[in-house]
Protein backbone atom coordinates (compact mmCIF):
# COMPACT_ATOMS: atom_id res chain seq x y z
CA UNK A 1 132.42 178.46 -11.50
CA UNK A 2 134.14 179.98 -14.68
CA UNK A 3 135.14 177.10 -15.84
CA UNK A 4 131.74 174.93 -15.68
CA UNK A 5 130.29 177.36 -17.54
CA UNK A 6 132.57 177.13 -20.32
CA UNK A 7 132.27 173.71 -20.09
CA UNK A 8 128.32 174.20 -20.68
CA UNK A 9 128.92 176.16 -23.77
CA UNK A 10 131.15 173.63 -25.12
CA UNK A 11 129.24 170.81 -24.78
CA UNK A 12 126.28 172.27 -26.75
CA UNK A 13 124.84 169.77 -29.40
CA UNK A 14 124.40 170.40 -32.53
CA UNK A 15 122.04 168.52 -34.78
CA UNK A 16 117.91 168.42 -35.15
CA UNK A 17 115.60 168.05 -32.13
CA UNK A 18 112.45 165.64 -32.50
CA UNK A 19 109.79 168.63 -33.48
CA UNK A 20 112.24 169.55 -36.33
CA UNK A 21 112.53 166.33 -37.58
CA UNK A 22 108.66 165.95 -37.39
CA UNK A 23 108.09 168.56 -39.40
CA UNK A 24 109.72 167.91 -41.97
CA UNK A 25 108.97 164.73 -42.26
CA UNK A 26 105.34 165.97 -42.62
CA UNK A 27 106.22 168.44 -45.20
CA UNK A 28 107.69 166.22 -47.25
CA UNK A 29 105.05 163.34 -47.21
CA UNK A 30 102.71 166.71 -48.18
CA UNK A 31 104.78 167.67 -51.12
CA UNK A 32 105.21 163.69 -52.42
CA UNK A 33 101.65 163.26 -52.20
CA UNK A 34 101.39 166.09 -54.69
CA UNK A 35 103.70 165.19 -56.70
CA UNK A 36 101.80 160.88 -56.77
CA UNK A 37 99.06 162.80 -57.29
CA UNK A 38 99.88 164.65 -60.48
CA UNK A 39 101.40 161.72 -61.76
CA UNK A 40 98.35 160.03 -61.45
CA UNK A 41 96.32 162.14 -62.88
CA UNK A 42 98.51 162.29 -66.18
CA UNK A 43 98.33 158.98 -66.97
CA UNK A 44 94.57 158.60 -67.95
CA UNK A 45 95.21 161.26 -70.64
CA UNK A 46 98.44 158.92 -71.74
CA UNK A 47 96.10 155.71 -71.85
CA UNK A 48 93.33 157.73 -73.86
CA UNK A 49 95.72 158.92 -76.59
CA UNK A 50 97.53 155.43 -76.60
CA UNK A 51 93.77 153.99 -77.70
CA UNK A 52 93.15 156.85 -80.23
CA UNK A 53 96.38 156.10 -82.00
CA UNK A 54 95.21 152.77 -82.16
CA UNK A 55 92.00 153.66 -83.39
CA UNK A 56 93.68 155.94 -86.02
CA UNK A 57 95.82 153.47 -87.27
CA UNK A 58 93.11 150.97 -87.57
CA UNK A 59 91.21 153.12 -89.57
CA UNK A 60 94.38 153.57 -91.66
CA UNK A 61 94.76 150.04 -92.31
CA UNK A 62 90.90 149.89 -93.13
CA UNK A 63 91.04 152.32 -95.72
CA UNK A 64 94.23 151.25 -97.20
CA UNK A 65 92.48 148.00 -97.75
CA UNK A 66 89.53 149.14 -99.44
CA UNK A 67 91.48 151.40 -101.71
CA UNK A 68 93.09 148.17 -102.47
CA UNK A 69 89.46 147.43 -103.38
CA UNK A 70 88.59 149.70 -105.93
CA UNK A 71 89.02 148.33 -109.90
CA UNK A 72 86.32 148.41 -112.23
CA UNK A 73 85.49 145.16 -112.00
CA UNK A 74 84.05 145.53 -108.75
CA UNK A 75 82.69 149.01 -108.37
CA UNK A 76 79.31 148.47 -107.75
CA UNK A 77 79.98 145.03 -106.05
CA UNK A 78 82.36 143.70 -103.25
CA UNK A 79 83.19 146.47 -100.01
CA UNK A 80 82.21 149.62 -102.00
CA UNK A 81 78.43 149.64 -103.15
CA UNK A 82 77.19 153.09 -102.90
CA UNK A 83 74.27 153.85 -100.19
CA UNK A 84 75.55 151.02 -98.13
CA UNK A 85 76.40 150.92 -94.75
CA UNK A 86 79.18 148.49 -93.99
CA UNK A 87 79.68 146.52 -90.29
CA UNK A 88 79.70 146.96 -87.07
CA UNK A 89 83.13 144.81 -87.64
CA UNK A 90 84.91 144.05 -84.20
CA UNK A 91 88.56 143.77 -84.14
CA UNK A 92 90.77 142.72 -80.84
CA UNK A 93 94.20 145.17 -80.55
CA UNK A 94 96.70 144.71 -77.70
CA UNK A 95 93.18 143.11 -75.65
CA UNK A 96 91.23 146.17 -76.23
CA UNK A 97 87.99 146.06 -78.72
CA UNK A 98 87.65 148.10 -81.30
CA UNK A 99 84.31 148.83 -83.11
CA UNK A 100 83.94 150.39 -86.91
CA UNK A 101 81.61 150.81 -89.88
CA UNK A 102 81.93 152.86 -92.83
CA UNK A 103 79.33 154.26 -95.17
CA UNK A 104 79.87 154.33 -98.95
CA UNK A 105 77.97 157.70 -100.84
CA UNK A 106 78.44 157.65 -104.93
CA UNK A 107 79.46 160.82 -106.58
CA UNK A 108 79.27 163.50 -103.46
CA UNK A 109 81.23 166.28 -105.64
CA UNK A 110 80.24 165.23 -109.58
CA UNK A 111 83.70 163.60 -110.44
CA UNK A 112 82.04 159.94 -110.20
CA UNK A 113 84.31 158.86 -107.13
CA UNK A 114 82.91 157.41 -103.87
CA UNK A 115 83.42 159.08 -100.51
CA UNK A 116 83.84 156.85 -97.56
CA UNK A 117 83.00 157.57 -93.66
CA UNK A 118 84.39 155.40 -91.12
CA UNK A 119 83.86 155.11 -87.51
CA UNK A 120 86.33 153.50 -85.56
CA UNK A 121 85.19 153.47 -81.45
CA UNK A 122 86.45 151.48 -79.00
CA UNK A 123 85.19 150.70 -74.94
């Protein structure tokens, strides 16, 4: 009798029974989900500031091309005539639209230059 019950605590198994197994399955499919989920949720933010560094570098190129513009030959003609509002203009980037308009105000501070306003949106 001795000696089948040594036998018995010889032959125990070692290893994970179904329930563990289970479980932790489960608890890892839980903590994965969380982890999709916060990625998810990031990326909208990432796409939104992708689009506004478009925008901004639109609006860049817009300007830079007016100040290209200004001579005095063509200050009160051409793309900068003061009280006028210039556009909607469309312009495709990477297959997203992009909106803007500008308006041109004479003298705003008394030193005779021209302020410009541009709005650059996009949908």
């Amino acid at each position: 009798m001795k000696i089948l019950a040594q036998n018995c605590k010889k032959n125990n198994r070692t290893g994970f029974t179904i329930t563990e197994v289970i479980i932790s399955t489960l608890i890892f499919s839980l903590a994965m989900a969380g982890v999709f989920s916060s990625i998810s949720q990031l990326r909208q933010p990432a796409v939104e500031s992708s689009q506004e560094v478009t925008a901004a570098f639109l609006g860049k190129k817009i300007l830079d091309d007016l100040r290209g513009d200004v001579s005095q030959d063509t200050w009160n003609s051409g793309n900068l005539v003061a009280g006028t509002t210039y556009g909607p203009y469309t312009q495709t980037i990477g297959g997203k639209q992009y909106f803007y308009s500008y308006d041109v105000i004479a003298d705003p501070d008394g030193t005779r230059a021209r302020q410009v306003t541009l709005n650059v949106t996009w949908n």
